[in-house]
Protein backbone atom coordinates (compact mmCIF):
# COMPACT_ATOMS: atom_id res chain seq x y z
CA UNK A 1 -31.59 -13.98 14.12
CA UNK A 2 -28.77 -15.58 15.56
CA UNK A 3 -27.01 -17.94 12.92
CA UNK A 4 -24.35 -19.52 15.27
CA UNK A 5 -24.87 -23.00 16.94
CA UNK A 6 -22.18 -24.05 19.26
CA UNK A 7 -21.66 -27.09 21.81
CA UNK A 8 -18.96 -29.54 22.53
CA UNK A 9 -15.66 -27.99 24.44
CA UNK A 10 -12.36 -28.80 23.60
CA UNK A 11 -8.93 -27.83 25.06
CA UNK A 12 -5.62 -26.91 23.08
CA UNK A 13 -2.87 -29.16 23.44
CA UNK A 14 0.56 -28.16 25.01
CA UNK A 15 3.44 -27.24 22.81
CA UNK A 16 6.85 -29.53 22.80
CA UNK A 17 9.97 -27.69 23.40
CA UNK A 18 10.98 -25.84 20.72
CA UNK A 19 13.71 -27.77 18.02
CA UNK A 20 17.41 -27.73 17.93
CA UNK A 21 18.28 -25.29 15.92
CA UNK A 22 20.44 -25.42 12.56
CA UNK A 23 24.16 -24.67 12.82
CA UNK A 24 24.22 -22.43 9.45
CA UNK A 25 23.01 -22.07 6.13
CA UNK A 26 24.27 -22.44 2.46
CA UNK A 27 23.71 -19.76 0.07
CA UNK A 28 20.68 -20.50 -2.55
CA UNK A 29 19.37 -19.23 -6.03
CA UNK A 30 16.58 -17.16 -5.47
CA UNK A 31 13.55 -18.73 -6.33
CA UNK A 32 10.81 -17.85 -8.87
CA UNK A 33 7.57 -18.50 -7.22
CA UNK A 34 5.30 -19.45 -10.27
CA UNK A 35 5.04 -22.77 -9.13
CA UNK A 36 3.10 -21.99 -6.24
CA UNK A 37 0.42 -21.12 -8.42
CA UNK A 38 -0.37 -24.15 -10.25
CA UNK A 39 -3.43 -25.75 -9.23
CA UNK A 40 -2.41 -28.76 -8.21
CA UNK A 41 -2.80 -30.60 -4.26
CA UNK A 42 0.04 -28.82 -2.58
CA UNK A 43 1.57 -28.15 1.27
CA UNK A 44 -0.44 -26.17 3.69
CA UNK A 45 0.98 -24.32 6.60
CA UNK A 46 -0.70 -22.68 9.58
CA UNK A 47 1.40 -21.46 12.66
CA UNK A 48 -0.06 -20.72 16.11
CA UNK A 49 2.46 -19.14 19.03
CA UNK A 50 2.83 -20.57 21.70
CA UNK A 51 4.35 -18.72 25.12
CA UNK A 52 8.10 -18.90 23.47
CA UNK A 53 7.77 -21.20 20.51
CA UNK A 54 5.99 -20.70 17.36
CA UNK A 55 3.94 -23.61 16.82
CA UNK A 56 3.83 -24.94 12.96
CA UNK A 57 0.79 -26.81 11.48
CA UNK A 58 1.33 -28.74 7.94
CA UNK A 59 -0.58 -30.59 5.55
CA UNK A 60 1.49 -32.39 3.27
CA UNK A 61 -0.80 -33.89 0.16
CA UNK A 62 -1.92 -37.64 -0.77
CA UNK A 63 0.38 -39.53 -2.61
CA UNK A 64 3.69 -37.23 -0.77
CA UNK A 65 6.32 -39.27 0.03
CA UNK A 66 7.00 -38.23 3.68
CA UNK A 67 10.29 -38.28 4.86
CA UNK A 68 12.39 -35.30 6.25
CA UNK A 69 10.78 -32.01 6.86
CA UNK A 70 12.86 -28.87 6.42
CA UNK A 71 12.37 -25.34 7.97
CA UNK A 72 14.56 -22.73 6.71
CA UNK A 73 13.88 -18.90 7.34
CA UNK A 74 14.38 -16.07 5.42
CA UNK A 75 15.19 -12.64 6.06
CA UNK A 76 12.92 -11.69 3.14
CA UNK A 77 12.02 -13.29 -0.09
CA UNK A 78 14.83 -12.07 -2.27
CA UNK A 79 17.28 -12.75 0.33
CA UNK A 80 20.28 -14.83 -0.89
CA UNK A 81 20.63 -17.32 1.61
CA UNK A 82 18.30 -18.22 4.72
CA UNK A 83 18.83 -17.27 7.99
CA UNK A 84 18.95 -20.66 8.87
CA UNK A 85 17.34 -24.38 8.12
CA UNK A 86 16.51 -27.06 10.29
CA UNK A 87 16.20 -30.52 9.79
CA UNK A 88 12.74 -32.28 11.04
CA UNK A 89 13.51 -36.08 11.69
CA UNK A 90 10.06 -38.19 11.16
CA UNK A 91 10.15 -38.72 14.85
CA UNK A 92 9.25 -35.42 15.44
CA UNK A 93 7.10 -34.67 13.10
CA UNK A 94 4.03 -35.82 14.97
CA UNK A 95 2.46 -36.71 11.77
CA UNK A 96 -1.18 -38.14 11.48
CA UNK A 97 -3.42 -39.06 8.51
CA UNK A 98 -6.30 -37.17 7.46
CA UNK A 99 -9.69 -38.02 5.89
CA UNK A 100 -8.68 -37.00 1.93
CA UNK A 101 -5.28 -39.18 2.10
CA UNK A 102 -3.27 -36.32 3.26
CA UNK A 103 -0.50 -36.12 5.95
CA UNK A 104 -0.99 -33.46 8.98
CA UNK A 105 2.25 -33.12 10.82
CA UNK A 106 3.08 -30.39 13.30
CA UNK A 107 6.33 -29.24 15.49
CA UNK A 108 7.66 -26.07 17.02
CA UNK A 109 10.70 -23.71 16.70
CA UNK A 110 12.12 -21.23 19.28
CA UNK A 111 10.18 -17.64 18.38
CA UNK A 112 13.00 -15.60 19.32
CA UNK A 113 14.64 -17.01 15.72
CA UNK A 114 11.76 -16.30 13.86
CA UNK A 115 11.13 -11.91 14.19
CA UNK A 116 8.63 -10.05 12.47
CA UNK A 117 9.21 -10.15 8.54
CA UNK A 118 10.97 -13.67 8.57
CA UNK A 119 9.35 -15.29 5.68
CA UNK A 120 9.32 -19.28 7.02
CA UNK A 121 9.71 -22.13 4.16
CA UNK A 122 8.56 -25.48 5.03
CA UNK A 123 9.77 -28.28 2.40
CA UNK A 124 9.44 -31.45 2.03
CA UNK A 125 13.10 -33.18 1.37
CA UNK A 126 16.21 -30.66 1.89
CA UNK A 127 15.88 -27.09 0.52
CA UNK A 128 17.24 -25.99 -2.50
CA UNK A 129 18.30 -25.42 -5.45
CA UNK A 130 15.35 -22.94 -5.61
CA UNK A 131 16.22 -21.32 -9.22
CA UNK A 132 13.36 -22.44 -11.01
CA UNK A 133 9.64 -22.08 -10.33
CA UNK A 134 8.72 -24.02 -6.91
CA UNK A 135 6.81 -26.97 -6.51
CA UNK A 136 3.61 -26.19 -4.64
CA UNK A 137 3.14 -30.50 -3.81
CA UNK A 138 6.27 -29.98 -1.89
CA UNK A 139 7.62 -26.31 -0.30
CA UNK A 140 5.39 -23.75 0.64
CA UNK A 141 6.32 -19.90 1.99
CA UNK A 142 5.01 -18.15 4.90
CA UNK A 143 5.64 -14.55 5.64
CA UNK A 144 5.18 -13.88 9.42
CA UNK A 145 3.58 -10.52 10.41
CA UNK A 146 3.39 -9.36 13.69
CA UNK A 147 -0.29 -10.30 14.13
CA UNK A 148 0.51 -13.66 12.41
CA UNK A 149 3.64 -14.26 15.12
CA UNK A 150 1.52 -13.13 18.45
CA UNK A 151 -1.65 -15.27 17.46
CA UNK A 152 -2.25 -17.65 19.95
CA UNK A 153 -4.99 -19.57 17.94
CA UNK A 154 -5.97 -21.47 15.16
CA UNK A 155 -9.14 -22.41 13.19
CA UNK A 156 -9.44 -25.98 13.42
CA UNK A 157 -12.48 -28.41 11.90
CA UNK A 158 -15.07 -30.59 13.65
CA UNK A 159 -12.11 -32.83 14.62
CA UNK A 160 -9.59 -30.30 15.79
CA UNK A 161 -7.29 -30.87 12.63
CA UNK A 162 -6.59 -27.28 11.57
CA UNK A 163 -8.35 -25.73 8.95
CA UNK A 164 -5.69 -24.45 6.55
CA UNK A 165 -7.68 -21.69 4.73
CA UNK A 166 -9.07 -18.57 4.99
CA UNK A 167 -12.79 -19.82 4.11
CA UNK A 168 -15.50 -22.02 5.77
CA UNK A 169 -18.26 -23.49 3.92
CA UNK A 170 -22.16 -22.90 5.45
CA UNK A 171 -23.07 -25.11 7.62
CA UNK A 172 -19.43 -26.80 8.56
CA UNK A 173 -18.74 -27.23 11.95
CA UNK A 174 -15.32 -25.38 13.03
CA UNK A 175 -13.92 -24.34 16.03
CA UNK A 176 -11.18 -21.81 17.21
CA UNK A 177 -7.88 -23.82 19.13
CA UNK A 178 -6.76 -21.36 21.71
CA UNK A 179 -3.47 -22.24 23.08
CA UNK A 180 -3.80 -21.92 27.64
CA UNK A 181 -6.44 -20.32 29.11
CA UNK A 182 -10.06 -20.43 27.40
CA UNK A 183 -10.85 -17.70 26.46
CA UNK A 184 -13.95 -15.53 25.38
CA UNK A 185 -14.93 -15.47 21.52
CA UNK A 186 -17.23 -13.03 19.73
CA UNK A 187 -18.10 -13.42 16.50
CA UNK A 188 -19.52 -10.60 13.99
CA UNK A 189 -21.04 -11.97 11.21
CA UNK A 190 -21.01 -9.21 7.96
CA UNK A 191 -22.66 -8.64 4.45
CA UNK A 192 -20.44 -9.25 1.76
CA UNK A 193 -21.33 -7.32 -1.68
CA UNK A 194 -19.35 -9.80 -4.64
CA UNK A 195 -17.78 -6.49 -5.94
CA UNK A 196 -15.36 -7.72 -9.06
CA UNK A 197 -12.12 -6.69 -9.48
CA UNK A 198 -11.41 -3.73 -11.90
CA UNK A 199 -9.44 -4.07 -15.37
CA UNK A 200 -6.17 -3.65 -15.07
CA UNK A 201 -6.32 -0.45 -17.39
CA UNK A 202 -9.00 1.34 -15.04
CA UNK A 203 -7.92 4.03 -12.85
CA UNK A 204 -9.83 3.12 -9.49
CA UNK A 205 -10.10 7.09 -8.23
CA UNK A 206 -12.25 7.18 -11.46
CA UNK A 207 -14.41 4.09 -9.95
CA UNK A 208 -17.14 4.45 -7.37
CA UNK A 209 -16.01 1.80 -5.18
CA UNK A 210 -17.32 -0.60 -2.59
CA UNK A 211 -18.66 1.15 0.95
CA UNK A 212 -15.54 1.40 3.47
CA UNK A 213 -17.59 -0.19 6.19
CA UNK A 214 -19.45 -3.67 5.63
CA UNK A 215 -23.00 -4.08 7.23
CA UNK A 216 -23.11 -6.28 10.67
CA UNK A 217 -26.05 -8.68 9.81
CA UNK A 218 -25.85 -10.28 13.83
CA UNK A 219 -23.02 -11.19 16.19
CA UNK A 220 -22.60 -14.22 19.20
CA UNK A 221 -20.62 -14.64 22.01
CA UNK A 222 -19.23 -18.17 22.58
CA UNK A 223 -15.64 -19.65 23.80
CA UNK A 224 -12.75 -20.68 22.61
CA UNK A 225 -13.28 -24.97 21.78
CA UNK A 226 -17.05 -24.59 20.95
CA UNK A 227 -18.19 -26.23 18.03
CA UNK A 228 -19.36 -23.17 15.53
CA UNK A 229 -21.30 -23.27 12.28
CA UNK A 230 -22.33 -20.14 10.27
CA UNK A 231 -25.38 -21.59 8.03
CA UNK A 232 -24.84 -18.35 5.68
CA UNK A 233 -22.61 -17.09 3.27
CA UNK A 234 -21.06 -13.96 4.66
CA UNK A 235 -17.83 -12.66 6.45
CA UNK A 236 -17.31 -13.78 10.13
CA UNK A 237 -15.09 -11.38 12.17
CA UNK A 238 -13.47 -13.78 15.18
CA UNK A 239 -12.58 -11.64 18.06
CA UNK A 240 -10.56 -14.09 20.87
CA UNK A 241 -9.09 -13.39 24.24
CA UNK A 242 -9.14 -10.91 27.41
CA UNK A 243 -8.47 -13.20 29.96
CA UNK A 244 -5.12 -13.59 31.66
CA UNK A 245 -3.57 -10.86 29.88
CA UNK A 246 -4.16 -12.24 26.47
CA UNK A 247 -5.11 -9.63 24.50
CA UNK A 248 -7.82 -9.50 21.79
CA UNK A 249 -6.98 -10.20 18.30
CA UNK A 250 -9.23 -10.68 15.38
CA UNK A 251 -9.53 -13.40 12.81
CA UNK A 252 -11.91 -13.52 9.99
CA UNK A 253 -13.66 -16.03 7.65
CA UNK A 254 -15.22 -16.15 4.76
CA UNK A 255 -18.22 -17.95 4.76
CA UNK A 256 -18.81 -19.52 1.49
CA UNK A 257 -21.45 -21.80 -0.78
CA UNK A 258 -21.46 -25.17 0.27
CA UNK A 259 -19.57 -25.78 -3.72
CA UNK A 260 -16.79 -23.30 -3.24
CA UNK A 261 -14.84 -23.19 -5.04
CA UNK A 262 -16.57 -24.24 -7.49
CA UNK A 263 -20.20 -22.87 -9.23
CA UNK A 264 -22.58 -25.45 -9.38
CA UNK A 265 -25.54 -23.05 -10.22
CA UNK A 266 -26.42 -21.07 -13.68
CA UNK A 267 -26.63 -17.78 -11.52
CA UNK A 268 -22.81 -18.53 -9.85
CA UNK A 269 -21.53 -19.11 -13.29
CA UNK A 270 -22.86 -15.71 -14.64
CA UNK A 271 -20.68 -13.51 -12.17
CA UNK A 272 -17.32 -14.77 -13.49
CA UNK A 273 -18.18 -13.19 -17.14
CA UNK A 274 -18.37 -10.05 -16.32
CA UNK A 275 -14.72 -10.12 -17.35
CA UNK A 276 -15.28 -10.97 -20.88
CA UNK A 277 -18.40 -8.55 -21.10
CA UNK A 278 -19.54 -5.60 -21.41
CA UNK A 279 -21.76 -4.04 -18.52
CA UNK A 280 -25.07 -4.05 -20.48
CA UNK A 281 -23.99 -7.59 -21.45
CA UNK A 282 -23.58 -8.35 -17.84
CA UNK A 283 -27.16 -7.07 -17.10
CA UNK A 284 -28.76 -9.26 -19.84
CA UNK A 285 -27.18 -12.19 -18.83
CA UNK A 286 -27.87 -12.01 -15.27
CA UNK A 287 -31.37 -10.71 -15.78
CA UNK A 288 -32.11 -13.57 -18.08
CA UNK A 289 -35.49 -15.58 -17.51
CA UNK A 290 -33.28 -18.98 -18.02
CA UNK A 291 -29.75 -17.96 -16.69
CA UNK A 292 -28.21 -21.99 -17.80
CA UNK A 293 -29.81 -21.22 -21.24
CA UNK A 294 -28.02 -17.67 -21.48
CA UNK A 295 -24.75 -18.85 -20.06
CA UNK A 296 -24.88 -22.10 -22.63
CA UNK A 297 -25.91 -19.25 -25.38
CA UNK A 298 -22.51 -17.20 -24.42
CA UNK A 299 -20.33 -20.00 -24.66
CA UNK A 300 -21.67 -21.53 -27.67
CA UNK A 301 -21.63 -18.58 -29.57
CA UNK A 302 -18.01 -17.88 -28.30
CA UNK A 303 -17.63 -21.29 -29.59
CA UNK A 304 -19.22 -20.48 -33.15
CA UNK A 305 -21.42 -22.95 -32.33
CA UNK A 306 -19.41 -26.06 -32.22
CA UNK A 307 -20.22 -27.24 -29.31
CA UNK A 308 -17.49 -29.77 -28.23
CA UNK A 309 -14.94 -26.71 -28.25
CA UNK A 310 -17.56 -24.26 -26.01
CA UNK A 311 -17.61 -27.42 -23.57
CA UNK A 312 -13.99 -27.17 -23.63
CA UNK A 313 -13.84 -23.50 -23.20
CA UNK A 314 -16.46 -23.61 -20.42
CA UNK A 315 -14.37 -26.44 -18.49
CA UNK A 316 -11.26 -24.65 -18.89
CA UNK A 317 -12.83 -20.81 -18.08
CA UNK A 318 -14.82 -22.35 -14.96
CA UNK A 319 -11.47 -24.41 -13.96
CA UNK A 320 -9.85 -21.44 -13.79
CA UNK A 321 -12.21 -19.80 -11.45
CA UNK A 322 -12.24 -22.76 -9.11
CA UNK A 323 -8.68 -22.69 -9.03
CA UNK A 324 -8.40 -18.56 -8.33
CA UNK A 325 -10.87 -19.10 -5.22
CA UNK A 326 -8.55 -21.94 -3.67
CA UNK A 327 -5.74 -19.55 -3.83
CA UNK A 328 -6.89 -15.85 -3.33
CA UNK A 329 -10.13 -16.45 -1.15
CA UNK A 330 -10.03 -13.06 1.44
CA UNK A 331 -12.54 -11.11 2.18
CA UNK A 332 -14.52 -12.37 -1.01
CA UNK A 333 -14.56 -15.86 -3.45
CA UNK A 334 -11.12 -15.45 -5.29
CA UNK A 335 -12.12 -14.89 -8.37
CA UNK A 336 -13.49 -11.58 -7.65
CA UNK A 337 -9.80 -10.18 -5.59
CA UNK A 338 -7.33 -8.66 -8.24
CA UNK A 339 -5.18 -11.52 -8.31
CA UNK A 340 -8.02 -13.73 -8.90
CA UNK A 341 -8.69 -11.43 -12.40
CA UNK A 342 -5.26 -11.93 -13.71
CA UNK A 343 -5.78 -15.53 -13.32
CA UNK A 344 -9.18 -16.56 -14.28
CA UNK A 345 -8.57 -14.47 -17.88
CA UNK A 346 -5.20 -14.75 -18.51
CA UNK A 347 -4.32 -18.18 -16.86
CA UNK A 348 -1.34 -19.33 -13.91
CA UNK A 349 1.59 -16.55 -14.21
CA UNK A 350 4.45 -17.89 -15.79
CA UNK A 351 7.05 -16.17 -13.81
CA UNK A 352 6.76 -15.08 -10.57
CA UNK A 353 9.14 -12.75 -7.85
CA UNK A 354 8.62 -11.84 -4.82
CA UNK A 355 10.07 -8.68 -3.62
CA UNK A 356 12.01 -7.60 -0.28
CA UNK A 357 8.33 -5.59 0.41
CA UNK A 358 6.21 -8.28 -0.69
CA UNK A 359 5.36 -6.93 -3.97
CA UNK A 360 4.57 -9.43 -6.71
CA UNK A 361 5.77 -9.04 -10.05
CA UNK A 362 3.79 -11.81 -12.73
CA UNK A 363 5.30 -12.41 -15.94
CA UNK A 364 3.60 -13.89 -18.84
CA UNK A 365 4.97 -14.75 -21.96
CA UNK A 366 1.82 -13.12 -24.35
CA UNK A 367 -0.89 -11.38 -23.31
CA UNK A 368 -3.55 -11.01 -26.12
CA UNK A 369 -0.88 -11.36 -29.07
CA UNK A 370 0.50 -7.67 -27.80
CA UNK A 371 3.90 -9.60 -26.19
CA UNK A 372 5.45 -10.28 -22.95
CA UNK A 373 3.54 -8.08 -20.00
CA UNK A 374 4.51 -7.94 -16.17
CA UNK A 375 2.26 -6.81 -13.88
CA UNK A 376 2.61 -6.00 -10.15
CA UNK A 377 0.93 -6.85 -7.24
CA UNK A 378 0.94 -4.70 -4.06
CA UNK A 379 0.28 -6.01 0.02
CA UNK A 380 -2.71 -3.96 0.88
CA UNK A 381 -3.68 -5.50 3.91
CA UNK A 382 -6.44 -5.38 6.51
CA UNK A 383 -8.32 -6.92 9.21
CA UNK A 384 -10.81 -8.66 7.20
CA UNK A 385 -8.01 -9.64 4.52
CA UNK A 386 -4.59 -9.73 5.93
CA UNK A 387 -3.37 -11.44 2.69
CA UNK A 388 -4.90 -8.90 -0.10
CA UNK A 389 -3.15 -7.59 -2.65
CA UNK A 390 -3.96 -4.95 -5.37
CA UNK A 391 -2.60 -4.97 -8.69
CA UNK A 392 -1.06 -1.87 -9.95
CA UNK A 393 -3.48 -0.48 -12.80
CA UNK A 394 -1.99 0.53 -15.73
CA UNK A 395 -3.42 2.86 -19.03
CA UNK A 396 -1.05 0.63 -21.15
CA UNK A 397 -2.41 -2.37 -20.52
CA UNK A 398 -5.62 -1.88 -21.91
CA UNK A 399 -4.78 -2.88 -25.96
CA UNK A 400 -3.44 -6.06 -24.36
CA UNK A 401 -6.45 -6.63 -22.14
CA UNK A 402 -8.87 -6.21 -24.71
CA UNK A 403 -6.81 -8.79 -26.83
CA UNK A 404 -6.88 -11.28 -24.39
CA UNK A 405 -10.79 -10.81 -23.71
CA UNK A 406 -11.50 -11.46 -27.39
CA UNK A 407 -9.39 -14.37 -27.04
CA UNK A 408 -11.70 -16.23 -25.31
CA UNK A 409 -14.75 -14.54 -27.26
CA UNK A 410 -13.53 -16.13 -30.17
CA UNK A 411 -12.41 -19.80 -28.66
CA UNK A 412 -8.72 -18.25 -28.85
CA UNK A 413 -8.08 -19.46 -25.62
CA UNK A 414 -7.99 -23.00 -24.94
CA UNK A 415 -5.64 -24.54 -22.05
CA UNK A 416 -6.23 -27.78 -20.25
CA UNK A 417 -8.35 -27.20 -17.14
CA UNK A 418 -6.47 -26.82 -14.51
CA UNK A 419 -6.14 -30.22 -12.02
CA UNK A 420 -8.92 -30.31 -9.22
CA UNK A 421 -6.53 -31.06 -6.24
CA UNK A 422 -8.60 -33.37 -3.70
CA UNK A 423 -8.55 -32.81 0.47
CA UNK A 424 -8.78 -28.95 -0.30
């Protein structure tokens, strides 16, 4: 059956000229990027182009004291200076409120300054120094791809404010914001299997893994403006233009739980310990008559049956997983992508560097009493998940791994929650 209702048209609106552009740049520390991975409410940028301008879509959080905007570009991420920076008077700015408290402001810059592998920084106050881990309330980074620079639309909500993330919930109204002509849309809706990431000691050719090719559960045709609403969870391939010369590019969207990110339900909060189990554990749990009953069981025995700490350690463990699908959602919840692993078991990185080719290197401090461990993170991108990366697996990591695992089996592992940022 056909899950897609759609109604109500709606036009993009025309660009302004592009801005004036910034007359040089100062040289800069390089920054360490950990900061963007706190959990806390934090800028959002979107960019849509826009015949010769690159459109730029931001979301600055509640409680941000909004003054100047800064753009600066970067010839890569461990480049020592940027390219250049512009200044984004309030005037400008176009800036509107939004429902949760937030600030939406938008503006465009000249495309021919931005080329493919610019990585775009959008701050709010001037830029710099940019030594020490970033704040994710105000800077945020965006590399630009080639697909990301020729898109000519955005996901926007009911109310044409853009979305901002890579995930709809069922049964929320969105639409897709082409910029001139309307233009044809066909959506592909897909089966998603919630296939967890592999420990970081396990060799993947060793792994059967997921099919290469997901099953099409129904498709639509509709236009660019419609109001659209996928009423379940699954992966929604967007397929816009081929009119006037636009050519087609995909977008996708996840389609998620009307809670993401969080679990609400025994079964949801199951799937996250497979990381701290065993397989036949796994099984047990999730075959359980009374999953809540099991789950509580796990927790409390983790908790040696004080049960104050295994609330703790459930808040904290369950934070964390809420927190890994706000930042990694792709082509599955968060939690499940390889970053998402690192994070729900082993907490935030506390150092973070990007590399010229996009690699990630995460640094912690201790990982399960062995000492300081890096791991690495490489782009592995693809239509459904432009923004994937997989984490470089490693035989020595396993003695560490383990340690951290029995961490948390034995109420080892106790951080505050992380925050629950609002408007996300």
């Amino acid at each position: 059956m056909n899950r897609f209702l759609s109604w109500a048209l709606a036009l993009a609106a025309p660009c302004l000229a592009a801005l004036p552009l910034a007359a040089g740049a100062q040289a800069l520390p390089r920054p360490d990027f950990a900061g963007l991975y706190r959990d806390v409410p934090r800028v959002m940028l979107d960019v849509r182009r826009e015949v010769d301008s690159l459109r730029l879509y931001v979301r600055l959080p509640a409680g941000t004291a909004v003054g100047q905007l800064r753009v600066a570009a970067w010839a890569s991420y461990e480049a020592p200076a940027p390219q250049w920076q512009d200044s984004i008077p309030r005037a400008r700015q176009h800036r509107r409120p939004d429902a949760t408290g937030g600030t939406r402001a938008s503006f465009c810059v000249a495309a021919a300054r931005v080329p493919v592998g610019t990585v775009l920084q959008v701050q709010v106050g001037p830029v710099g120094p940019a030594g020490g881990p970033q704040n994710a309330a105000t800077t945020t980074w965006l590399p630009l791809t080639a697909e990301r620079l020729a898109r000519p639309f955005i996901v926007t909500d009911s109310a044409g404010l853009p979305l901002l993330r890579g995930y709809v919930r069922a049964g929320e109204t969105f639409r897709v914001d082409n910029y001139g002509l309307i233009q044809p849309l066909r959506l592909r809706r897909y089966a998603v299997p919630p296939t967890p990431a592999l420990p970081p000691m396990t060799n993947p050719a060793t792994v059967v893994g997921p099919p290469s090719t997901l099953p099409l559960l129904d498709s639509a045709a509709a236009r660019t403006g419609q109001l659209l609403r996928c009423d379940d969870p699954s992966l929604l391939a967007l397929r816009v233009g081929g009119l006037g010369g636009q050519a087609p590019r995909t977008l996708a969207l996840l389609v998620v739980n009307g809670d993401y990110p969080n679990l609400r339900t025994a079964k949801q909060l199951v799937e996250p310990l497979r990381y701290l189990t065993s397989t036949a554990e796994h099984q047990r749990l999730a075959a359980a008559a009374d999953p809540k009953r099991a789950v509580d069981g796990f927790w409390l025995n983790a908790a040696h049956d004080n049960q104050p700490l295994g609330k703790t350690m459930i808040r904290n463990y369950y934070g964390r997983v809420a927190a890994a699908n706000r930042l990694f959602a792709a082509h599955k919840a968060g939690f499940l992508t390889d970053r998402g692993l690192l994070y729900v078991v082993l907490g935030a990185p506390q150092g973070v560097r990007r590399l010229a080719s996009s690699e990630e290197q995460w640094s912690y401090a201790n990982v399960g009493n062995a000492g300081p461990l890096t791991f690495s993170f490489r782009p592995r991108p693809s239509t459904f998940a432009p923004d994937n990366y997989e984490l470089v697996r490693r035989p020595e990591y396993e003695k560490p791994w383990f340690g951290a695992v029995e961490q948390w089996r034995n109420a080892q592992t106790a951080p505050s929650a992380p925050t629950d940022p609002s408007g996300r």
